[in-house]
N, C-alpha and C. Protein backbone atom coordinates (compact mmCIF):
# COMPACT_ATOMS: atom_id res chain seq x y z
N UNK A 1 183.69 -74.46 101.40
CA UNK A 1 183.47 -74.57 99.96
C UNK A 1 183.43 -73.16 99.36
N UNK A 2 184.38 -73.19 98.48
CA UNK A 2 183.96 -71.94 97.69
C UNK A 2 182.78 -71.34 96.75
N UNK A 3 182.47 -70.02 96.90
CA UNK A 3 180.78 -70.09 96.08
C UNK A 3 181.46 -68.69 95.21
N UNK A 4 181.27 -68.70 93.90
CA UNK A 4 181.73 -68.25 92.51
C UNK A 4 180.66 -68.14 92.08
N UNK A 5 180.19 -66.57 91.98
CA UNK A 5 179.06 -66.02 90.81
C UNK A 5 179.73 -65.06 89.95
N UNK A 6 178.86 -65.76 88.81
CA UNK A 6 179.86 -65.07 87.27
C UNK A 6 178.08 -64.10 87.16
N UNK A 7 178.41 -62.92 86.97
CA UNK A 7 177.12 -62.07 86.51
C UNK A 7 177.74 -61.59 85.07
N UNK A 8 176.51 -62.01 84.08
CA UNK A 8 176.92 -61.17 82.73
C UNK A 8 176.06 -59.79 82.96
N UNK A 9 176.76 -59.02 83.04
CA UNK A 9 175.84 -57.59 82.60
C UNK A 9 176.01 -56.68 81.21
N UNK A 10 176.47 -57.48 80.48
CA UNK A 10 177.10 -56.78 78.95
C UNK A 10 175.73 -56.87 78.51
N UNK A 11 175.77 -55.75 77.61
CA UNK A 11 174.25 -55.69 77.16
C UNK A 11 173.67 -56.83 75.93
N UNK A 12 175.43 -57.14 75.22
CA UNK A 12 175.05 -58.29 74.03
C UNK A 12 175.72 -58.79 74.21
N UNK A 13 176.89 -59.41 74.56
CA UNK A 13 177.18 -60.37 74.63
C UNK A 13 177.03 -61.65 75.66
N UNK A 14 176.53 -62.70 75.00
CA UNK A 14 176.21 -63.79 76.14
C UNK A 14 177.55 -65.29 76.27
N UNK A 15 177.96 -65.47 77.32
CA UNK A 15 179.58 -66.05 77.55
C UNK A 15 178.97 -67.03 78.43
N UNK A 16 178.86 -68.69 78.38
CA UNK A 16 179.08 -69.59 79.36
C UNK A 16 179.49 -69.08 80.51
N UNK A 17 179.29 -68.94 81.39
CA UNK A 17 179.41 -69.50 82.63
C UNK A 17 180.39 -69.63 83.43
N UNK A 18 180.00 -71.00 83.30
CA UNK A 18 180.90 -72.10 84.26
C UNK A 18 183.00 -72.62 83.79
N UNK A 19 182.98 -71.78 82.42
CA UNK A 19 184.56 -72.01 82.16
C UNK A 19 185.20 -71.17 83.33
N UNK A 20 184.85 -70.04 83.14
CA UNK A 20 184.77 -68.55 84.29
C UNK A 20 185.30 -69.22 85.94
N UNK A 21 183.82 -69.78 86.05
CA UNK A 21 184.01 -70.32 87.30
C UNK A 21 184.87 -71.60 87.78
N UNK A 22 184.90 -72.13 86.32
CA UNK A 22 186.35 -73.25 87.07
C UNK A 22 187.41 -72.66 86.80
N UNK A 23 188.21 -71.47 85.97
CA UNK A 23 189.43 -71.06 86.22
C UNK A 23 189.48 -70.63 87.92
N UNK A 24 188.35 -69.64 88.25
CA UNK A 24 188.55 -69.17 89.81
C UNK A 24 188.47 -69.95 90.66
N UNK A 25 187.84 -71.03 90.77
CA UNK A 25 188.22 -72.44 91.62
C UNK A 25 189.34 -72.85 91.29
N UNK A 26 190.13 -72.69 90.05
CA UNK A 26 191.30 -73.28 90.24
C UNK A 26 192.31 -72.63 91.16
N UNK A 27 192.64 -71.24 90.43
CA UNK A 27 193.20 -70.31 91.30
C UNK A 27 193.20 -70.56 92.59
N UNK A 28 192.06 -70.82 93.28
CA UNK A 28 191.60 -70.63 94.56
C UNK A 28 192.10 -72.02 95.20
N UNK A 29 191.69 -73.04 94.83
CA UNK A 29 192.04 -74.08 95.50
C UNK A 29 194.02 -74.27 95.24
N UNK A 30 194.21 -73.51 94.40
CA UNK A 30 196.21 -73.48 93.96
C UNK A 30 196.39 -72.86 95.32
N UNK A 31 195.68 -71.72 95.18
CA UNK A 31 196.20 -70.83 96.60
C UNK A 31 195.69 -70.99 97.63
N UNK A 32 195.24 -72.60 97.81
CA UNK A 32 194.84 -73.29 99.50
C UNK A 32 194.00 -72.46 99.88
N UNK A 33 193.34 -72.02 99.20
CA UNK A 33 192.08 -71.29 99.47
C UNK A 33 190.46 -72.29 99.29
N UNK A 34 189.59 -72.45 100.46
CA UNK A 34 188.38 -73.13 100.32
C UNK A 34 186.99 -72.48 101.20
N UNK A 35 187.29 -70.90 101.29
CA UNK A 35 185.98 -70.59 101.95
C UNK A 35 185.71 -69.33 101.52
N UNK A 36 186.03 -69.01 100.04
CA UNK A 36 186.00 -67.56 99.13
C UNK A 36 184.79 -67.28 98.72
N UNK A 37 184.35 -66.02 98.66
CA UNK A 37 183.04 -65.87 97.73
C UNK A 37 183.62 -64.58 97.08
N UNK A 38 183.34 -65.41 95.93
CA UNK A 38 184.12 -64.44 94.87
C UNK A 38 182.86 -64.20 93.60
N UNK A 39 182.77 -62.65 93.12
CA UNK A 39 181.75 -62.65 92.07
C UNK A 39 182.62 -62.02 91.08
N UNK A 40 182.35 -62.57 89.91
CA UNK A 40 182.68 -62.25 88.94
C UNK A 40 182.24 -61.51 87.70
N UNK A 41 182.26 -60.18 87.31
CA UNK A 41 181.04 -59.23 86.84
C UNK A 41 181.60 -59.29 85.07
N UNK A 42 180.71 -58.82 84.30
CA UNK A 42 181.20 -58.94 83.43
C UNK A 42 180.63 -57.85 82.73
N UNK A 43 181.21 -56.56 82.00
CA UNK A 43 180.39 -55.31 81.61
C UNK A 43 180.74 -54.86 80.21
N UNK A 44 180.68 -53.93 79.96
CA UNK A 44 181.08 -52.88 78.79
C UNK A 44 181.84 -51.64 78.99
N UNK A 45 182.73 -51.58 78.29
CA UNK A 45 183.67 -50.38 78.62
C UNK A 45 183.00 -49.61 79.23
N UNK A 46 182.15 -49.00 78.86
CA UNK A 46 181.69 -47.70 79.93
C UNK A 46 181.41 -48.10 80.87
N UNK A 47 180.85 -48.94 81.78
CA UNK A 47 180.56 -49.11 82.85
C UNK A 47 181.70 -49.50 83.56
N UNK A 48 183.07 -50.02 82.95
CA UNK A 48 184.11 -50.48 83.57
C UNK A 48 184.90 -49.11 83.78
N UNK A 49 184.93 -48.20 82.34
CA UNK A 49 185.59 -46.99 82.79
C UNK A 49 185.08 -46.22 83.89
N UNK A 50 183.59 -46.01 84.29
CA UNK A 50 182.90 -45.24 85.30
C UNK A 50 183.47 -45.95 86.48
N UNK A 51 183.73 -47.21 86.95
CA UNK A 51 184.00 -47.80 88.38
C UNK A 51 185.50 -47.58 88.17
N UNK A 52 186.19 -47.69 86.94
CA UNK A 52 188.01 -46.87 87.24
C UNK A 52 187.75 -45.35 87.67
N UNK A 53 187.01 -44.57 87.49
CA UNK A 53 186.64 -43.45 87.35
C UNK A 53 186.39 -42.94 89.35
N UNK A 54 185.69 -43.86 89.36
CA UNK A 54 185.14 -43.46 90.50
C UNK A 54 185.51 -44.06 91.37
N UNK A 55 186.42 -45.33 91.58
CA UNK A 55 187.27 -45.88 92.63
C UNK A 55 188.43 -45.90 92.61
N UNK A 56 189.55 -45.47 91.49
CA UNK A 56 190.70 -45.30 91.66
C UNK A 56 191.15 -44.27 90.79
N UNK A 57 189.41 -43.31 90.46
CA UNK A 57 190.19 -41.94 90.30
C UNK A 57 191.32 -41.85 88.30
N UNK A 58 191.00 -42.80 88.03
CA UNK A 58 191.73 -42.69 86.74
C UNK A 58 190.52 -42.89 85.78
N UNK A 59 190.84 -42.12 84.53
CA UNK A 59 190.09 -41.84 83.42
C UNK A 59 190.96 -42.56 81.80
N UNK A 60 190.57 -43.68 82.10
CA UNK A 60 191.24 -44.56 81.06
C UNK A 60 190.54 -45.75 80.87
N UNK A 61 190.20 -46.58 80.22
CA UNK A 61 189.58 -47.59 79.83
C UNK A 61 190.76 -48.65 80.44
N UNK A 62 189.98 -49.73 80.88
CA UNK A 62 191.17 -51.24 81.44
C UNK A 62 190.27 -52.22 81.06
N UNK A 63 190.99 -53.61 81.38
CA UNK A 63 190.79 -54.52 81.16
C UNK A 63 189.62 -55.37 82.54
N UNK A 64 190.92 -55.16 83.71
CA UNK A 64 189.87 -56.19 84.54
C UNK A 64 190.14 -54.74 85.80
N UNK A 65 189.32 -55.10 87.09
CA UNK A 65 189.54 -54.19 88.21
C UNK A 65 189.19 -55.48 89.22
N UNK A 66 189.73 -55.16 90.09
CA UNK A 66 189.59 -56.34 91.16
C UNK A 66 189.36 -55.53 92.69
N UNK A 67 188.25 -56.01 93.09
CA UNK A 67 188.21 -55.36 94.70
C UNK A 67 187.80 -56.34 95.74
N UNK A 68 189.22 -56.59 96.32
CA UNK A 68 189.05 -57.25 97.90
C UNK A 68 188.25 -57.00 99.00
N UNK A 69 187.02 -57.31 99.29
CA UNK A 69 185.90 -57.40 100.39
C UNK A 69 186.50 -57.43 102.20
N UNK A 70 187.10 -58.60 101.67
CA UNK A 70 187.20 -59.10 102.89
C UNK A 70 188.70 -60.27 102.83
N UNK A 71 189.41 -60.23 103.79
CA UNK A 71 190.51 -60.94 104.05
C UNK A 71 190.13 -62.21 103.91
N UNK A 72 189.52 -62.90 105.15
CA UNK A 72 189.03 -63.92 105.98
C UNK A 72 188.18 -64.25 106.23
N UNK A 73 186.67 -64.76 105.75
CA UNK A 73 187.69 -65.51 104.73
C UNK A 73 187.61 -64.95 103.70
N UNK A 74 188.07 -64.99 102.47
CA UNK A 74 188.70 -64.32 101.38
C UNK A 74 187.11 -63.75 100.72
N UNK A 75 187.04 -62.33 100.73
CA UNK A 75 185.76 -62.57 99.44
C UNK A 75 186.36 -60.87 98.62
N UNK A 76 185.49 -61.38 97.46
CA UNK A 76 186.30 -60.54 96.33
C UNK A 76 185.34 -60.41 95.08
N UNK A 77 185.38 -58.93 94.71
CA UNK A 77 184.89 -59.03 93.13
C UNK A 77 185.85 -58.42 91.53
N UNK A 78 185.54 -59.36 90.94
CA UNK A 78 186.44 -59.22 89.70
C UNK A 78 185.50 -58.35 88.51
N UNK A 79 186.00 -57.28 88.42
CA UNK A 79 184.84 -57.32 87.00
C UNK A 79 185.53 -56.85 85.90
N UNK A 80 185.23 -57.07 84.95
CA UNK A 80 186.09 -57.46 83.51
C UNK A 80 185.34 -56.82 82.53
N UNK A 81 186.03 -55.99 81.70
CA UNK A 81 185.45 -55.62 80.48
C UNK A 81 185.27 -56.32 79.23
N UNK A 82 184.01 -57.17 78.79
CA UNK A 82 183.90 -57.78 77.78
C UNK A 82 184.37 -56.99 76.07
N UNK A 83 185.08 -55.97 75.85
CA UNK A 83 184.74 -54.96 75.10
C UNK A 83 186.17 -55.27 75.07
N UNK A 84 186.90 -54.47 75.53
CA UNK A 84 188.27 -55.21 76.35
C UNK A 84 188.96 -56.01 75.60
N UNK A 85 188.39 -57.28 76.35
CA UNK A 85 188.54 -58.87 76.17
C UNK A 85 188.53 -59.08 74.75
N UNK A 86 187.58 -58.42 74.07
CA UNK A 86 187.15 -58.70 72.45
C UNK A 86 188.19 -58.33 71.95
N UNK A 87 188.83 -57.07 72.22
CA UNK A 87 189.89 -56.39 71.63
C UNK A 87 191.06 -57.26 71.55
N UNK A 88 191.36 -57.63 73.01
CA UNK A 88 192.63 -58.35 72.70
C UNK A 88 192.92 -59.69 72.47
N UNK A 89 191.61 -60.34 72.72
CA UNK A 89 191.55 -61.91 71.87
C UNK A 89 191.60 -61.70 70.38
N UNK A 90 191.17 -60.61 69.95
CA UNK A 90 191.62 -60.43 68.39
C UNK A 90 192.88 -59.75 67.72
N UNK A 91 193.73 -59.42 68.47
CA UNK A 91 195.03 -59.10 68.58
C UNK A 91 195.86 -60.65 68.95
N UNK A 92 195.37 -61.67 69.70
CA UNK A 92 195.94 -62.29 69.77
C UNK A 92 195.50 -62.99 69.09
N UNK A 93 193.95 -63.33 68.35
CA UNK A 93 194.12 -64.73 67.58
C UNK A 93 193.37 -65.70 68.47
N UNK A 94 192.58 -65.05 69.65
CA UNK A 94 192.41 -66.75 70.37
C UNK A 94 190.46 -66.69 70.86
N UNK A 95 189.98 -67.34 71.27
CA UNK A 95 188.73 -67.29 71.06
C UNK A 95 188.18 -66.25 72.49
N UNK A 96 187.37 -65.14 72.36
CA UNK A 96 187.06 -64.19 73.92
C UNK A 96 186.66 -65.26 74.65
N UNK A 97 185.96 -66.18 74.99
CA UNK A 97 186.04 -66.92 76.45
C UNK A 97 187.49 -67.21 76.96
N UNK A 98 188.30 -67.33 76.27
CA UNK A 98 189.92 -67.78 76.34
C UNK A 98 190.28 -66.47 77.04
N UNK A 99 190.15 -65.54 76.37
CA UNK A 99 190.55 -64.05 77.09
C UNK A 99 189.60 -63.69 78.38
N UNK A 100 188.78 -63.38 78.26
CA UNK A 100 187.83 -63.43 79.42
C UNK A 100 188.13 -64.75 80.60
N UNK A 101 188.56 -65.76 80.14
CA UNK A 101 189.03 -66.59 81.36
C UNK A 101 190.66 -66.18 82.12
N UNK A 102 191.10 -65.48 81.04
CA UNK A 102 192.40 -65.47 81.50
C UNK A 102 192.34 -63.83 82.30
N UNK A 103 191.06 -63.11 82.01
CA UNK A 103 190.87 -61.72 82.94
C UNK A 103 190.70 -62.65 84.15
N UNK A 104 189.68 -63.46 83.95
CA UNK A 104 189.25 -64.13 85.37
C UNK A 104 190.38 -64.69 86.60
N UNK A 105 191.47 -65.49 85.89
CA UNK A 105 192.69 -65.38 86.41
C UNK A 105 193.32 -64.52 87.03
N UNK A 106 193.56 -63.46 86.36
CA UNK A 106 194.00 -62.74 86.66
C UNK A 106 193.95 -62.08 88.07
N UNK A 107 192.45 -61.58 87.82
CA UNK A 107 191.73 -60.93 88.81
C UNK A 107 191.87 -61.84 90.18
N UNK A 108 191.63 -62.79 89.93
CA UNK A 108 191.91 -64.23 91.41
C UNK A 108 193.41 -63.93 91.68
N UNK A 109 193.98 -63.98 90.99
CA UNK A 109 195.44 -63.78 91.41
C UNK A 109 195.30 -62.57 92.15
N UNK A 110 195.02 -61.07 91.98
CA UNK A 110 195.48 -60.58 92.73
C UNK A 110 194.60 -60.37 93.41
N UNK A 111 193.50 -61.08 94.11
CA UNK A 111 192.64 -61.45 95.27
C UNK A 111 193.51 -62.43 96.48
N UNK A 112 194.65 -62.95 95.62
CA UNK A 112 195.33 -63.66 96.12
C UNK A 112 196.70 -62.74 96.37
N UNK A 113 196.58 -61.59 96.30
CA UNK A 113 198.00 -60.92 96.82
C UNK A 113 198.86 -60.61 95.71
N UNK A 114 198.66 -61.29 94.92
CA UNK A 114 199.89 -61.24 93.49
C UNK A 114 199.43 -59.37 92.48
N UNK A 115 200.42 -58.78 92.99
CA UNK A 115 200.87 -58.08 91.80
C UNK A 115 201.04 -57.54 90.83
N UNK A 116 201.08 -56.77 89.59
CA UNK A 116 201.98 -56.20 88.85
C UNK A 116 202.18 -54.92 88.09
N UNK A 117 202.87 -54.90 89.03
CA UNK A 117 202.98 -53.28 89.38
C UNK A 117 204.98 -53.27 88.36
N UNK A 118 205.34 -54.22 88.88
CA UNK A 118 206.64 -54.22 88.05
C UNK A 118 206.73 -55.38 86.86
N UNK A 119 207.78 -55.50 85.80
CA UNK A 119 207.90 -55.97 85.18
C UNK A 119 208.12 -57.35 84.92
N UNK A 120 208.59 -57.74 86.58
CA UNK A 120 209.08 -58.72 87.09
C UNK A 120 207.49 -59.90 87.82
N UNK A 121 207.10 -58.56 88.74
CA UNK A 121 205.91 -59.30 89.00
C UNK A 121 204.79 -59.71 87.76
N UNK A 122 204.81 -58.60 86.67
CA UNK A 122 204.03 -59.28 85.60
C UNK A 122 204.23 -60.51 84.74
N UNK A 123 205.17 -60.81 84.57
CA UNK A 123 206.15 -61.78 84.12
C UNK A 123 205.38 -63.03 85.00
N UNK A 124 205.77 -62.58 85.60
CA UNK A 124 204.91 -64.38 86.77
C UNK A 124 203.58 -64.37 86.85
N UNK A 125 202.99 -63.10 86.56
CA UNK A 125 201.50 -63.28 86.77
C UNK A 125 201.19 -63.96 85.26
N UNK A 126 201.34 -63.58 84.32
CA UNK A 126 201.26 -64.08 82.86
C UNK A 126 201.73 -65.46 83.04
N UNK A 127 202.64 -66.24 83.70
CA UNK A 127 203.59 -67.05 83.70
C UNK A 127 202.06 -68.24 84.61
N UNK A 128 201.95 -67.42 85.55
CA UNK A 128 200.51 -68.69 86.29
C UNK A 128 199.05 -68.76 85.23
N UNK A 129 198.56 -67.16 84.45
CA UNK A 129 197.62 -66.90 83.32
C UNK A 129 197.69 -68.20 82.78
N UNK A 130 198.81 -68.50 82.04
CA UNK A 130 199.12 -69.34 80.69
C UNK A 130 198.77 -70.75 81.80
N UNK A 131 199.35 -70.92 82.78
CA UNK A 131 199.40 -72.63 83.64
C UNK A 131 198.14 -72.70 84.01
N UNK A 132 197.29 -72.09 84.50
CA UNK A 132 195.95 -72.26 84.53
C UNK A 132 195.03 -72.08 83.42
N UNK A 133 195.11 -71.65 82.28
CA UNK A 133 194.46 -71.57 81.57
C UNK A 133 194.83 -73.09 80.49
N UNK A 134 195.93 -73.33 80.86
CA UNK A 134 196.30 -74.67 80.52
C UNK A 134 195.68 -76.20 80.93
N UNK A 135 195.19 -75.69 82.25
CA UNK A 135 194.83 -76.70 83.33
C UNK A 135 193.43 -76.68 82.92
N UNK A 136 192.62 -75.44 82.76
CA UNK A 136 191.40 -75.67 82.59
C UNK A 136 190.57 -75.85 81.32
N UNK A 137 191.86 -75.75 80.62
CA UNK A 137 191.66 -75.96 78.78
C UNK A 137 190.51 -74.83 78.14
């Protein structure tokens, strides 16, 4: 069974839960995956820029960062900038749990190996974003 902890650590904003955690069960059970422990963090730009900063060495603000634990069985943490998320759910028009679920995606995807590094691989990662975020409404 898979075990999914969503931690809010944003200082104000407070986000359900459990939408969080059924996109990454979806992901997970898509990718025949059933023995993951996956946490899911949730911060403020600065604290997201300090862990780009200090684990891959780049000085730029992002969206999500994803770090693989362990292969086998799969464990993984996603953590996502709520600050971020705000930004570009309002560029797009759609509500931040919507965006913040679709970081959450994301991040599972490439816990799951997926990609995008090219234009091609992003294309499909956006392409599963939209089908699961479909699935979990």
């Amino acid at each position: 069974m898979n075990k999914i902890e969503v931690l809010n650590a944003h200082p104000i904003t407070r986000l359900k839960r459990q939408s969080f955690r059924s996109c990454v069960e979806s992901v997970l059970r898509w990718g025949g995956v059933s023995d993951a422990t996956i946490s899911v963090i949730l911060l403020d730009d600065s604290a997201l820029l300090k862990l780009n900063r200090d684990y891959l060495n780049h000085n730029y603000f992002t969206d999500v960062m994803t770090f693989p634990l362990e292969v086998e069985p799969l464990e993984g943490e996603i953590y996502i900038s709520v600050d971020r998320a705000r930004d570009q759910a309002d560029e797009r028009s759609i509500p931040l749990y919507e965006e913040v679920s679709r970081l959450a995606i994301h991040g599972t995807l490439h816990l799951l190996g997926y990609d995008d590094k090219t234009e091609q691989e992003r294309k499909a990662m956006i392409q599963l974003e939209n089908k699961f975020l479909k699935q979990v409404g």
